[in-house]
N, C-alpha and C. Protein backbone atom coordinates (compact mmCIF):
# COMPACT_ATOMS: atom_id res chain seq x y z
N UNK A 1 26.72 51.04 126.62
CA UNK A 1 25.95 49.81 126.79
C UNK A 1 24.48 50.16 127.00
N UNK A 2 23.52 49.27 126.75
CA UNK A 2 22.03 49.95 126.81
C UNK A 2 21.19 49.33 127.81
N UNK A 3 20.01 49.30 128.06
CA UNK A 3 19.06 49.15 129.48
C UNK A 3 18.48 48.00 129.05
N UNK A 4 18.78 46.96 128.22
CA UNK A 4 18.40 46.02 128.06
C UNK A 4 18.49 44.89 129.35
N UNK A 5 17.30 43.97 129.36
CA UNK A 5 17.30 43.15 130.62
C UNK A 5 19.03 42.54 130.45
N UNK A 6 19.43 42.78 131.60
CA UNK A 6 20.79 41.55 131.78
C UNK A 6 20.98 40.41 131.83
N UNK A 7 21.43 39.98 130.60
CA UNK A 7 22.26 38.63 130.15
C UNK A 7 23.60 38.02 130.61
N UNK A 8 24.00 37.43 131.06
CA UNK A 8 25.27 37.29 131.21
C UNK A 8 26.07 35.78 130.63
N UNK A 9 26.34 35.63 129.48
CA UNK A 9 26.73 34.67 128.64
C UNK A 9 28.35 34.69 128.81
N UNK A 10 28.74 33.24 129.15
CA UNK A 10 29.83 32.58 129.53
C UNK A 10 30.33 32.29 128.71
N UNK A 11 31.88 32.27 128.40
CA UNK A 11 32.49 31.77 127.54
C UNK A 11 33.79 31.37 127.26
N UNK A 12 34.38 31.27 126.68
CA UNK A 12 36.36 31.16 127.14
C UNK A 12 36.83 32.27 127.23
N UNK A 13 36.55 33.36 126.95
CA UNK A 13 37.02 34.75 127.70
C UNK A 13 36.61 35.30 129.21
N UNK A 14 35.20 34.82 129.68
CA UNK A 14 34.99 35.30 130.46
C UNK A 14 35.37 35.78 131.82
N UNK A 15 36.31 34.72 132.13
CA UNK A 15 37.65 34.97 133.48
C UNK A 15 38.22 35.84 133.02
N UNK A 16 38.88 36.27 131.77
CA UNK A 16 39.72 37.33 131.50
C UNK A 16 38.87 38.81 131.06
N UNK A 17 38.02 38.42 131.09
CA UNK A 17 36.99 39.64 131.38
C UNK A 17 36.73 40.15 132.72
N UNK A 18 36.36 39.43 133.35
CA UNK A 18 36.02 39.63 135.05
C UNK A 18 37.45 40.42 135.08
N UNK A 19 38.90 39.71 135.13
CA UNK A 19 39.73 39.89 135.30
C UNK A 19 40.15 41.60 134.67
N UNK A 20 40.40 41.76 133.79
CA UNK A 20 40.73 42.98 133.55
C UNK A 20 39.70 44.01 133.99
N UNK A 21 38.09 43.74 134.02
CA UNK A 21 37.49 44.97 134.20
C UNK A 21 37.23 45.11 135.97
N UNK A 22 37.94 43.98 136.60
CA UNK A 22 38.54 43.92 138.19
C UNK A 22 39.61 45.14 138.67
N UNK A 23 40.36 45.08 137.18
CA UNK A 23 41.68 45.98 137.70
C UNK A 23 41.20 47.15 137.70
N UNK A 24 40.43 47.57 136.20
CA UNK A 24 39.55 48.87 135.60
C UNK A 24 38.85 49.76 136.97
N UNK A 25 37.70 48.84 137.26
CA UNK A 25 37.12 49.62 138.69
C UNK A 25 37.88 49.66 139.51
N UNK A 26 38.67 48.64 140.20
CA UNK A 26 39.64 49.01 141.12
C UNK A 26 39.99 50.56 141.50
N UNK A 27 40.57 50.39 139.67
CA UNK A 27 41.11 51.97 139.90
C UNK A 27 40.85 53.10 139.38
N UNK A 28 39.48 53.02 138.95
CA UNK A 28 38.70 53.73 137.53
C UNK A 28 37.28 54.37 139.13
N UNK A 29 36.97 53.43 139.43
CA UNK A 29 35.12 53.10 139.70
C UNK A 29 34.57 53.20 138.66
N UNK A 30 33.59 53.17 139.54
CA UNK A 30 32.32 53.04 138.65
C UNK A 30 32.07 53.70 136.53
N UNK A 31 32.33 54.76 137.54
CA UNK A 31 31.89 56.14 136.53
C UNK A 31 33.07 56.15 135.51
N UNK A 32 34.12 56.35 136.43
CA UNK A 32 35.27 56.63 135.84
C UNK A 32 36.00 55.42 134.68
N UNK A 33 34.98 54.00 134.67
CA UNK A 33 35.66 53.43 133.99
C UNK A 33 35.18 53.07 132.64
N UNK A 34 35.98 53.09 131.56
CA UNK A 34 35.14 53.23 130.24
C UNK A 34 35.43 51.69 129.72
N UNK A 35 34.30 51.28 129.01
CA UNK A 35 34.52 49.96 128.16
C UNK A 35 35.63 50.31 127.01
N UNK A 36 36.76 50.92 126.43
CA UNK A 36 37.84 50.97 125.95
C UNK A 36 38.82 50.17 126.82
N UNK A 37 38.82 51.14 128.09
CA UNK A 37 39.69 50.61 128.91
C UNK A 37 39.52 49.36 129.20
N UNK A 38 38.49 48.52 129.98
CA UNK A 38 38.45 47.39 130.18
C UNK A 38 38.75 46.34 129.01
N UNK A 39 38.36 46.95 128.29
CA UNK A 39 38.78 45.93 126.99
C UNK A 39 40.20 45.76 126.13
N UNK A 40 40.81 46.61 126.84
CA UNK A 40 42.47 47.07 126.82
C UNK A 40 43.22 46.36 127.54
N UNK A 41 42.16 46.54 129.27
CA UNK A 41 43.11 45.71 129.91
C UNK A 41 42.78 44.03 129.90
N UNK A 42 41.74 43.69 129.61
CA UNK A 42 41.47 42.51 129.16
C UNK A 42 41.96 41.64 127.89
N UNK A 43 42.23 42.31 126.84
CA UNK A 43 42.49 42.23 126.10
C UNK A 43 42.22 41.01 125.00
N UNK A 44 40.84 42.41 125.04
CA UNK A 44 39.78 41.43 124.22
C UNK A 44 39.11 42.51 123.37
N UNK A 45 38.50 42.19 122.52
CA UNK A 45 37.97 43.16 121.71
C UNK A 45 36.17 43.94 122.14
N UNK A 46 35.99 44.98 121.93
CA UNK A 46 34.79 45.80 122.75
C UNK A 46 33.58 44.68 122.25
N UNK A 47 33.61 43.65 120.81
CA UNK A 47 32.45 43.27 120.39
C UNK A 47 32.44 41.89 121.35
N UNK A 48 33.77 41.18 121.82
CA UNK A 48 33.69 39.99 122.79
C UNK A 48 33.20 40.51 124.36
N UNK A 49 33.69 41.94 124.84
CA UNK A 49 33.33 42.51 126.19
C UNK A 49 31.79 42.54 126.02
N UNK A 50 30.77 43.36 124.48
CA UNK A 50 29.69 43.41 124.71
C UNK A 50 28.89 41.64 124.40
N UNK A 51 29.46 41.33 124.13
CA UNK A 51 28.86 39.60 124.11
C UNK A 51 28.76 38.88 125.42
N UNK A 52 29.52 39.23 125.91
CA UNK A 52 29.49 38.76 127.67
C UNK A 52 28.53 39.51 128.26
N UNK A 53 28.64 40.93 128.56
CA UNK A 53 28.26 42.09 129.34
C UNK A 53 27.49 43.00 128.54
N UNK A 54 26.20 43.10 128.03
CA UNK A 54 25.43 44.08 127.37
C UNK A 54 25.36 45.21 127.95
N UNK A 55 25.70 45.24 129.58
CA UNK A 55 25.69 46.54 130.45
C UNK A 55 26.16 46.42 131.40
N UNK A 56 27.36 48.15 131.39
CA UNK A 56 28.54 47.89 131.93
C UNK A 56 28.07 47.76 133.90
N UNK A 57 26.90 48.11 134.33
CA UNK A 57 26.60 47.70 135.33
C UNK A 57 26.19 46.08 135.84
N UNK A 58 25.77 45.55 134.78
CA UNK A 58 25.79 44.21 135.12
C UNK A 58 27.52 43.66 135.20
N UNK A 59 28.37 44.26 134.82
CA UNK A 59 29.75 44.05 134.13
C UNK A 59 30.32 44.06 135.93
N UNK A 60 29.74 45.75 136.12
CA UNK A 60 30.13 45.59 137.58
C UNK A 60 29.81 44.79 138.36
N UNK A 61 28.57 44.53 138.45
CA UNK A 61 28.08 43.80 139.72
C UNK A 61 28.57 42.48 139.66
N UNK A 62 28.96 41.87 138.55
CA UNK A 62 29.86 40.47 138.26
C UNK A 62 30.89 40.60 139.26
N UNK A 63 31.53 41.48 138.63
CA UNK A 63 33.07 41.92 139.68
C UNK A 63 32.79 41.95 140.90
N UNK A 64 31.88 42.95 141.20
CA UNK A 64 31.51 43.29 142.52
C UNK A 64 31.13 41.88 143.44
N UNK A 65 30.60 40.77 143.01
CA UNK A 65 29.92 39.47 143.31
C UNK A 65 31.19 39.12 143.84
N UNK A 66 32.08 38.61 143.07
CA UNK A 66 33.31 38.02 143.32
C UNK A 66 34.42 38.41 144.22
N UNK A 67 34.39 39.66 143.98
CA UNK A 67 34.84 40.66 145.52
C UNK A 67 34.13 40.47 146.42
N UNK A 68 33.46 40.70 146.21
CA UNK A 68 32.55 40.56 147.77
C UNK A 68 32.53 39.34 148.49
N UNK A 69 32.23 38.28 147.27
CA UNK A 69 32.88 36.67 147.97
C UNK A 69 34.29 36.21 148.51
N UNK A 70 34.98 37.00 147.62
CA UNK A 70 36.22 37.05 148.16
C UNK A 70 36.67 37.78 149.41
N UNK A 71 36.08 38.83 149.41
CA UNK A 71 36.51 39.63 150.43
C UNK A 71 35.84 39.09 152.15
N UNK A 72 34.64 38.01 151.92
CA UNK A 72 33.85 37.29 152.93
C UNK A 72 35.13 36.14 153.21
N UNK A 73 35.86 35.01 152.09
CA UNK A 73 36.10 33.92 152.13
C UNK A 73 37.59 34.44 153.46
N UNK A 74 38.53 35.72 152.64
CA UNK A 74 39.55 36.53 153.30
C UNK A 74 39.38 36.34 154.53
N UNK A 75 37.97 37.08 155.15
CA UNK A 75 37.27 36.92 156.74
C UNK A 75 37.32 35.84 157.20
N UNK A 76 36.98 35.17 156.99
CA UNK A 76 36.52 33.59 157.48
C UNK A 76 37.92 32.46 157.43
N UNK A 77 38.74 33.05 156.26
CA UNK A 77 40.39 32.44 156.36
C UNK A 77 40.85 32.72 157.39
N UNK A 78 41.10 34.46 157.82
CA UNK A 78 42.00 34.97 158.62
C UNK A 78 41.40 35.15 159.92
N UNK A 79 40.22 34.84 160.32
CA UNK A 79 39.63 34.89 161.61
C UNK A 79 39.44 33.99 162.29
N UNK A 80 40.26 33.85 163.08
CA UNK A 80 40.46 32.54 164.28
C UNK A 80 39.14 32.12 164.96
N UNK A 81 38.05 31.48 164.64
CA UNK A 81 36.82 31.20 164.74
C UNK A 81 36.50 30.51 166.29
N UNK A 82 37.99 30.11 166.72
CA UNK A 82 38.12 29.74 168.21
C UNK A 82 38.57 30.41 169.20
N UNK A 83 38.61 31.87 168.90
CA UNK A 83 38.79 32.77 169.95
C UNK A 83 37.69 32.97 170.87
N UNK A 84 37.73 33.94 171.64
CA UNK A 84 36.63 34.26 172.59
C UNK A 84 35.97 35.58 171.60
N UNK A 85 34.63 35.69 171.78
CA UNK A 85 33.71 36.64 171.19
C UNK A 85 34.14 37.56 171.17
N UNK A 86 34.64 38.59 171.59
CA UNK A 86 35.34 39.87 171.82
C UNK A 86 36.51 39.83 170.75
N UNK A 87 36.98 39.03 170.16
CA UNK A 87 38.42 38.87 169.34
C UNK A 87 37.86 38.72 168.37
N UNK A 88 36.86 37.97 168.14
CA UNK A 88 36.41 37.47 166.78
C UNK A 88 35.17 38.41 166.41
N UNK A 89 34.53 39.16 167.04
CA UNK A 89 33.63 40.38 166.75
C UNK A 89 34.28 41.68 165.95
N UNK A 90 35.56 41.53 167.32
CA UNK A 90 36.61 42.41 166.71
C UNK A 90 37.54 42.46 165.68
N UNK A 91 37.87 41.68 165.18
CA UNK A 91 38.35 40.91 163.82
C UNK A 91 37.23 41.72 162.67
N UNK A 92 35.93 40.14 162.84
CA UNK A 92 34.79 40.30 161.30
C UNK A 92 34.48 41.85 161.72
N UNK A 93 34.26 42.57 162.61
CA UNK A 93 33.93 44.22 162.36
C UNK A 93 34.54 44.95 161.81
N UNK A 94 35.63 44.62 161.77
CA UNK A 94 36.70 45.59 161.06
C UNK A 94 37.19 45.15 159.92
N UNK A 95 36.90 43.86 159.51
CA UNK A 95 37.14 43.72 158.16
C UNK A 95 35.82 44.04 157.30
N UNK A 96 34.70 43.84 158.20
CA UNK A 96 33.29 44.06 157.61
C UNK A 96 33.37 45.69 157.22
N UNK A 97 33.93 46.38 157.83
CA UNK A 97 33.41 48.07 157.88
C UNK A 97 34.78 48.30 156.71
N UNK A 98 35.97 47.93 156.84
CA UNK A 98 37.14 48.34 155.82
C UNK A 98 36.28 48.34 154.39
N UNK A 99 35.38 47.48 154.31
CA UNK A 99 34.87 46.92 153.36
C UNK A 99 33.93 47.81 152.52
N UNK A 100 32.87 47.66 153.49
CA UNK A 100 31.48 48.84 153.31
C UNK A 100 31.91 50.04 153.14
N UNK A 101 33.08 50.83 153.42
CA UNK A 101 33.56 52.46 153.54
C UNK A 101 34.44 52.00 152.25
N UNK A 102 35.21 51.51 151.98
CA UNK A 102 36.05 51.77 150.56
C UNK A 102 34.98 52.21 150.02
N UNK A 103 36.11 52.56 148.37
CA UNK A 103 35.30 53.42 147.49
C UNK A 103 35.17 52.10 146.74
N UNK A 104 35.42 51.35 146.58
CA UNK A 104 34.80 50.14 145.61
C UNK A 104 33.34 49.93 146.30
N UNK A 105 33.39 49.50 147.95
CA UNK A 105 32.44 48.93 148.10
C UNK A 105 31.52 50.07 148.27
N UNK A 106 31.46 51.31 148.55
CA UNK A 106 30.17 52.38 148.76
C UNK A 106 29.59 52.17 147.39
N UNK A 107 30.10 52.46 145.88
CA UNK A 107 29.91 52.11 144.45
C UNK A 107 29.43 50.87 144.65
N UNK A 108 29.64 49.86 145.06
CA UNK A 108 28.81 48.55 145.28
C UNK A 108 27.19 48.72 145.17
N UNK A 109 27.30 49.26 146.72
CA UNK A 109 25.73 50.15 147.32
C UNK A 109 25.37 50.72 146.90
N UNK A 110 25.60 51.15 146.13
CA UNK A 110 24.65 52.52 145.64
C UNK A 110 23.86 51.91 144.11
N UNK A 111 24.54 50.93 143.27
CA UNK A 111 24.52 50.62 142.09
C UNK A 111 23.39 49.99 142.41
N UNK A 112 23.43 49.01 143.54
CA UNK A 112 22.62 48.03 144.12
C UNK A 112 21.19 48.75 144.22
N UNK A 113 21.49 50.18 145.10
CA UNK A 113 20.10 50.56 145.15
C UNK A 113 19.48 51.30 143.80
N UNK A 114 20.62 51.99 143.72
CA UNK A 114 20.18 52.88 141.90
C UNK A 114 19.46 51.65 141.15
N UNK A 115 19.75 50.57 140.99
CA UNK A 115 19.02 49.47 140.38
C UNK A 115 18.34 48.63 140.25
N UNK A 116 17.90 48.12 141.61
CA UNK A 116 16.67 47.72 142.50
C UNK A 116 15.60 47.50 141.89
N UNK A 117 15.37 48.55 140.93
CA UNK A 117 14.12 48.36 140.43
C UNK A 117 13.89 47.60 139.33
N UNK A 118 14.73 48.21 138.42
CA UNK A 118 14.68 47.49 136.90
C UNK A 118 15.37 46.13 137.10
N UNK A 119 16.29 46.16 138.18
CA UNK A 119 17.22 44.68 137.97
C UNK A 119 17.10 43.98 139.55
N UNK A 120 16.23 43.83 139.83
CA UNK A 120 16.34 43.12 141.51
C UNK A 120 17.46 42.27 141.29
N UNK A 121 17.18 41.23 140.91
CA UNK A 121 18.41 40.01 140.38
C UNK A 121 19.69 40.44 141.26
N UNK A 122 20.25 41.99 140.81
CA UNK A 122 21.40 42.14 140.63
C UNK A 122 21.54 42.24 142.22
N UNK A 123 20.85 42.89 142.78
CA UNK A 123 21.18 42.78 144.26
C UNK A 123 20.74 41.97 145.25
N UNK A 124 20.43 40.98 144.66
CA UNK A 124 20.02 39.44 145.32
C UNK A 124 21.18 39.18 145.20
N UNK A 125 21.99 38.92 144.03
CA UNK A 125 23.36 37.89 143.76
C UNK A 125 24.22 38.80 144.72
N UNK A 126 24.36 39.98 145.04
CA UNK A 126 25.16 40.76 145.76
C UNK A 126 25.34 40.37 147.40
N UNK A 127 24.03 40.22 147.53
CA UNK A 127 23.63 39.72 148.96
C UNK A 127 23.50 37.94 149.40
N UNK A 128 23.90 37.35 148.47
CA UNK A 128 23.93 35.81 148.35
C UNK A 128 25.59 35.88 148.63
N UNK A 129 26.41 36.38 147.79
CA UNK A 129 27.95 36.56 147.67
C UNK A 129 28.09 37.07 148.93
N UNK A 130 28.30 37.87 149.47
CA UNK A 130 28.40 38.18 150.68
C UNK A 130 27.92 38.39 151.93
N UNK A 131 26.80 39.36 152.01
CA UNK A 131 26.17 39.47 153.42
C UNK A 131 25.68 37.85 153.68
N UNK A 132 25.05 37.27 152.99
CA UNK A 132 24.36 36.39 153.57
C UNK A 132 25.55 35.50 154.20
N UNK A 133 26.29 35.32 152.77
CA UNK A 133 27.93 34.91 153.88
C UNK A 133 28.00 34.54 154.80
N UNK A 134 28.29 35.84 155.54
CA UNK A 134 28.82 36.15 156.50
C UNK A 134 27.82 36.24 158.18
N UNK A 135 27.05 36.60 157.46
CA UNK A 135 25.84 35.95 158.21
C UNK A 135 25.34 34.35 159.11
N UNK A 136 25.70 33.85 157.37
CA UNK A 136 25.59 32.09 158.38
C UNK A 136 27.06 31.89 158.90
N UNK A 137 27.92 32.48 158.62
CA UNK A 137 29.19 32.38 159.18
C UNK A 137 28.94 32.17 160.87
N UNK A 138 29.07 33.71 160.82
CA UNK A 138 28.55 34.37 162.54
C UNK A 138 27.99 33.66 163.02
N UNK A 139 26.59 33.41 162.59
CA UNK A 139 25.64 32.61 163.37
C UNK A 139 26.15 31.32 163.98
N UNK A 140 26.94 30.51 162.68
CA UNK A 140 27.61 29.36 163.59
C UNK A 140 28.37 29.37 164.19
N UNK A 141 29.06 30.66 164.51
CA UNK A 141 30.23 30.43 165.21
C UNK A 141 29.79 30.98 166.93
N UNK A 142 28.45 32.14 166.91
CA UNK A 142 27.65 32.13 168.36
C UNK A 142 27.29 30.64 168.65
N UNK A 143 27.00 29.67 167.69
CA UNK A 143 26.40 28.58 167.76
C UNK A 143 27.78 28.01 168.78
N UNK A 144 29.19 28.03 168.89
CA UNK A 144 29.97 27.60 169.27
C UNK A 144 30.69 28.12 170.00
N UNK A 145 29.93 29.38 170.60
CA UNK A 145 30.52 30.30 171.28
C UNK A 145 29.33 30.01 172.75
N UNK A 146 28.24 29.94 172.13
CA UNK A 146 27.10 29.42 173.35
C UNK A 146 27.49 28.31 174.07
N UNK A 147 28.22 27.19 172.99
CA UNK A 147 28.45 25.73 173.71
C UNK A 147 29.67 25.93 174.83
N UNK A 148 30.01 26.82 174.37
CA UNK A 148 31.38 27.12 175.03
C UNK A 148 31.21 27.89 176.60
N UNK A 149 30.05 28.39 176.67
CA UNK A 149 29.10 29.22 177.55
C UNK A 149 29.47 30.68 177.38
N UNK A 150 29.89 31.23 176.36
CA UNK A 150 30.38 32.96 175.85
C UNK A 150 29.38 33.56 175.65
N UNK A 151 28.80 32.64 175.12
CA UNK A 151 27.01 33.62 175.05
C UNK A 151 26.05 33.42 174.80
N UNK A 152 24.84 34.36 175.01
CA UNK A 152 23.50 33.43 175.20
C UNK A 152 22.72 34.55 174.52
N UNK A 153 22.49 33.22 173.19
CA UNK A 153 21.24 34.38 172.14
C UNK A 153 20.07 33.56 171.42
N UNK A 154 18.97 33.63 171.61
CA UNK A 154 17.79 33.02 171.43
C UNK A 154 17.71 33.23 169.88
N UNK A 155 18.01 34.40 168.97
CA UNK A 155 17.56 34.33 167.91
C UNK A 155 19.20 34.78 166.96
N UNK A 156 19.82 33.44 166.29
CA UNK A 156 21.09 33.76 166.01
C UNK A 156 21.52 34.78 164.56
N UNK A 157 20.50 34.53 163.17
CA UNK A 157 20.48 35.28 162.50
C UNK A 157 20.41 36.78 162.78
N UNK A 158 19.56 36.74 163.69
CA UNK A 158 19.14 38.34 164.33
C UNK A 158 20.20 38.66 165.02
N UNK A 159 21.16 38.32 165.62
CA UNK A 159 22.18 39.02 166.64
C UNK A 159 22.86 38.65 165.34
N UNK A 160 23.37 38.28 164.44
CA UNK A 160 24.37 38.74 163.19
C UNK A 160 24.04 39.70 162.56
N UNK A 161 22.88 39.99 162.23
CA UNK A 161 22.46 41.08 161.76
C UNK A 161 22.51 42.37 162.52
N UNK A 162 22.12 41.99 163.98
CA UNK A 162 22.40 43.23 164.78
C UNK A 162 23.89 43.94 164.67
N UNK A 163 24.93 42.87 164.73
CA UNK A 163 26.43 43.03 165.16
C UNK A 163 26.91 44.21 163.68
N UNK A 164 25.88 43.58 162.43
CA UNK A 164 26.53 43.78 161.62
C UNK A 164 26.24 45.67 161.29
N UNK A 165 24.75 45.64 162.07
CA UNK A 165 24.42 47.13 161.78
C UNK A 165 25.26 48.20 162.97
N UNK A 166 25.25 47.37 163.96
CA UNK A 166 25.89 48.44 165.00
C UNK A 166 27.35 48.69 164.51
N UNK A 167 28.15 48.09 163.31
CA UNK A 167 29.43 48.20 162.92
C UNK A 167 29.03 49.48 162.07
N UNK A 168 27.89 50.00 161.19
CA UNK A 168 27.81 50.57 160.40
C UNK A 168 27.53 51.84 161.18
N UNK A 169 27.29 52.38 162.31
CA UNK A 169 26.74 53.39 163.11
C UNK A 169 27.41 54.93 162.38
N UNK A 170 26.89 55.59 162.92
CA UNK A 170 27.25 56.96 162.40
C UNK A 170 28.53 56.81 161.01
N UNK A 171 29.12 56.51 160.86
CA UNK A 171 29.85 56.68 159.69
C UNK A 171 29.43 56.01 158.20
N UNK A 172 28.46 54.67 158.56
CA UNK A 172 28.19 54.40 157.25
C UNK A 172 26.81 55.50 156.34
N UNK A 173 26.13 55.97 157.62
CA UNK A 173 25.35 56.89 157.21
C UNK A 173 25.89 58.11 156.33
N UNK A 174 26.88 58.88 156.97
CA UNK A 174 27.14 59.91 156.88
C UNK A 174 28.17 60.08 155.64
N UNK A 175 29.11 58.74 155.17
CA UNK A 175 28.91 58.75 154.14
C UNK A 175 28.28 58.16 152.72
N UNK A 176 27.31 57.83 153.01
CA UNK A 176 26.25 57.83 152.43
C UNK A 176 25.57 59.09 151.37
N UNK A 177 25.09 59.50 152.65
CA UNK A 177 24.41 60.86 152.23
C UNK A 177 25.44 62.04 151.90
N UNK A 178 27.09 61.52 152.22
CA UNK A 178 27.77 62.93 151.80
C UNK A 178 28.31 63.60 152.60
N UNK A 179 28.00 63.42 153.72
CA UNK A 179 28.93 64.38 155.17
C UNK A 179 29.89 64.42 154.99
N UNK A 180 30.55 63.01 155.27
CA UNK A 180 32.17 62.80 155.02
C UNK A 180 32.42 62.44 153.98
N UNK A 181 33.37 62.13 153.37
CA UNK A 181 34.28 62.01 151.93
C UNK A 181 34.96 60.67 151.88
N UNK A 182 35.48 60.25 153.57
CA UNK A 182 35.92 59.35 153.86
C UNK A 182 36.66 59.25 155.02
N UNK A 183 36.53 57.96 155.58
CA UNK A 183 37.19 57.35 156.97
C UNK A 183 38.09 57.18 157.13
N UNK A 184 39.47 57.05 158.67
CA UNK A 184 40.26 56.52 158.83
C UNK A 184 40.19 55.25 159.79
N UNK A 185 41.51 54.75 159.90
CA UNK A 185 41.47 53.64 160.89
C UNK A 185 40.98 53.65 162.14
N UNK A 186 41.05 55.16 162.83
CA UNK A 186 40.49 55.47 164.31
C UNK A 186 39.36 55.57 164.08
N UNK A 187 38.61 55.91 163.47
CA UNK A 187 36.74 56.14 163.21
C UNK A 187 36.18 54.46 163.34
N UNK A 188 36.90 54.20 162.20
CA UNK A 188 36.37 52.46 162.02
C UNK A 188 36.42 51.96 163.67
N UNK A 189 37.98 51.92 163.75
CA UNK A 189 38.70 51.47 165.77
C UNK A 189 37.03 51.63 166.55
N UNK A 190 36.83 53.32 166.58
CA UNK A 190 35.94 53.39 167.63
C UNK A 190 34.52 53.29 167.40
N UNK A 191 33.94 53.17 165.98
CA UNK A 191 32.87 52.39 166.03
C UNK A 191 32.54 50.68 166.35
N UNK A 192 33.29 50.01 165.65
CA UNK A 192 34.02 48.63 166.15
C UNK A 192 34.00 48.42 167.27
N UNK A 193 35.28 49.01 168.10
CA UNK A 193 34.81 48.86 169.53
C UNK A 193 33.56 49.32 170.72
N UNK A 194 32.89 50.24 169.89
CA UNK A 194 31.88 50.44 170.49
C UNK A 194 31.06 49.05 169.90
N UNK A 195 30.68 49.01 168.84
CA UNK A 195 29.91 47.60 168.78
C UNK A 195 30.16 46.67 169.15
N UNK A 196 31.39 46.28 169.56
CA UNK A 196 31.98 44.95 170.46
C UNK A 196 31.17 45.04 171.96
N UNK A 197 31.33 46.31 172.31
CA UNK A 197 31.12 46.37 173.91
C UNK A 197 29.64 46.61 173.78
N UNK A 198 29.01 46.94 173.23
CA UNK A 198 27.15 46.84 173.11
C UNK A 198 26.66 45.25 172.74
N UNK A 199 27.04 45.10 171.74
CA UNK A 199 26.98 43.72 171.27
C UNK A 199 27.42 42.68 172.44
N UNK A 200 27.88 42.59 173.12
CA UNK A 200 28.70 41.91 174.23
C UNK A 200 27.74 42.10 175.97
N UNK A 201 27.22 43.20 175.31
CA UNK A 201 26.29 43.94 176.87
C UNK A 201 25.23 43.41 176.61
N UNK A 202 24.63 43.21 175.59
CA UNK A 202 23.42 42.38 175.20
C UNK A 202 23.69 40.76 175.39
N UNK A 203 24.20 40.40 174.85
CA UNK A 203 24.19 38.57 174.32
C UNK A 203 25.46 38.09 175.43
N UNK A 204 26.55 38.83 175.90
CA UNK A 204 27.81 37.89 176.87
C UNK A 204 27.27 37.31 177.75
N UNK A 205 27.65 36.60 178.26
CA UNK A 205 27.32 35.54 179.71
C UNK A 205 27.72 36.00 180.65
């Protein structure tokens, strides 16, 4: 596919496009996945895949959009929004970090920044689909956590944003840059709970 500005033209294939080249990265990534394949498992021909998708990174970040919305809507289904702060920190942190450490979503990040330049677009729609999400999520739900008297925070975007970086602490860095290879459930556990109990030392009542 070539470096041409990104187009993304809709059409009666296009769900079954998203759809098969969903399964492709899934289990391909990034690198590993070739426009044969997606168009195999879609099952559509490479000249209907390049009519939609001129570049297989815009191809991703489609997918990636929709995951990521999905993987926000998942949060916000399965998280009891009327618990006490400590349950529900503890919940969105750990679905937030499962998230950011897969190998789908690190390939997310990186595409996002590798591309920044030539394609801002692409990581605006990335950050509309999800972070921002989850963001006004949070915020309203301190909004209902204050009324409740659980906690007291003057600036609510900013303590979502805080919650959301102290989830990322030493491990989202490290693999980042390459230290680690990858996380388990106890790493995530004890960053999580460390951000519950900081996050909680700041803003609890």
């Amino acid at each position: 596919m070539n470096d041409a500005t990104p187009v993304v033209r809709k059409g009666r294939k296009f769900d079954q496009v998203l759809e098969g080249a969903r399964k492709v990265f899934m289990a391909d990534g990034f690198e590993g996945a070739s426009v044969d394949d997606i168009a195999r498992e879609a099952e559509v021909s490479k000249a209907t895949l390049y009519s939609y998708f001129p570049d297989k990174r815009l191809l991703f970040m489609e997918v990636a959009n929709q995951e990521c919305a999905r993987q926000s809507q998942s949060a916000i289904d399965n998280i009891d929004m009327n618990a006490p702060p400590r349950a529900v920190l503890a919940q969105a942190g750990r679905h937030f970090v499962r998230f950011i450490t897969s190998k789908f979503g690190q390939q997310v990040f990186r595409i996002c920044v590798a591309e920044s330049d030539r394609f801002p677009e692409i990581g605006r729609a990335f950050y509309q689909s999800g972070p921002a999400r989850m963001r006004a999520e949070m915020a309203e739900y301190f909004t209902e956590a204050m009324r409740r008297g659980e906690l007291r925070i003057d600036d609510l975007t900013l303590a979502a944003d805080q919650f959301g970086e102290l989830c990322k602490a030493d491990i989202w860095p490290r693999l980042m840059f390459g230290v680690i290879d990858s996380v388990d459930a106890s790493d995530i556990d004890r960053v999580v709970d460390g951000a519950v109990e900081t996050f909680m030392a700041r803003y609890g009542t």
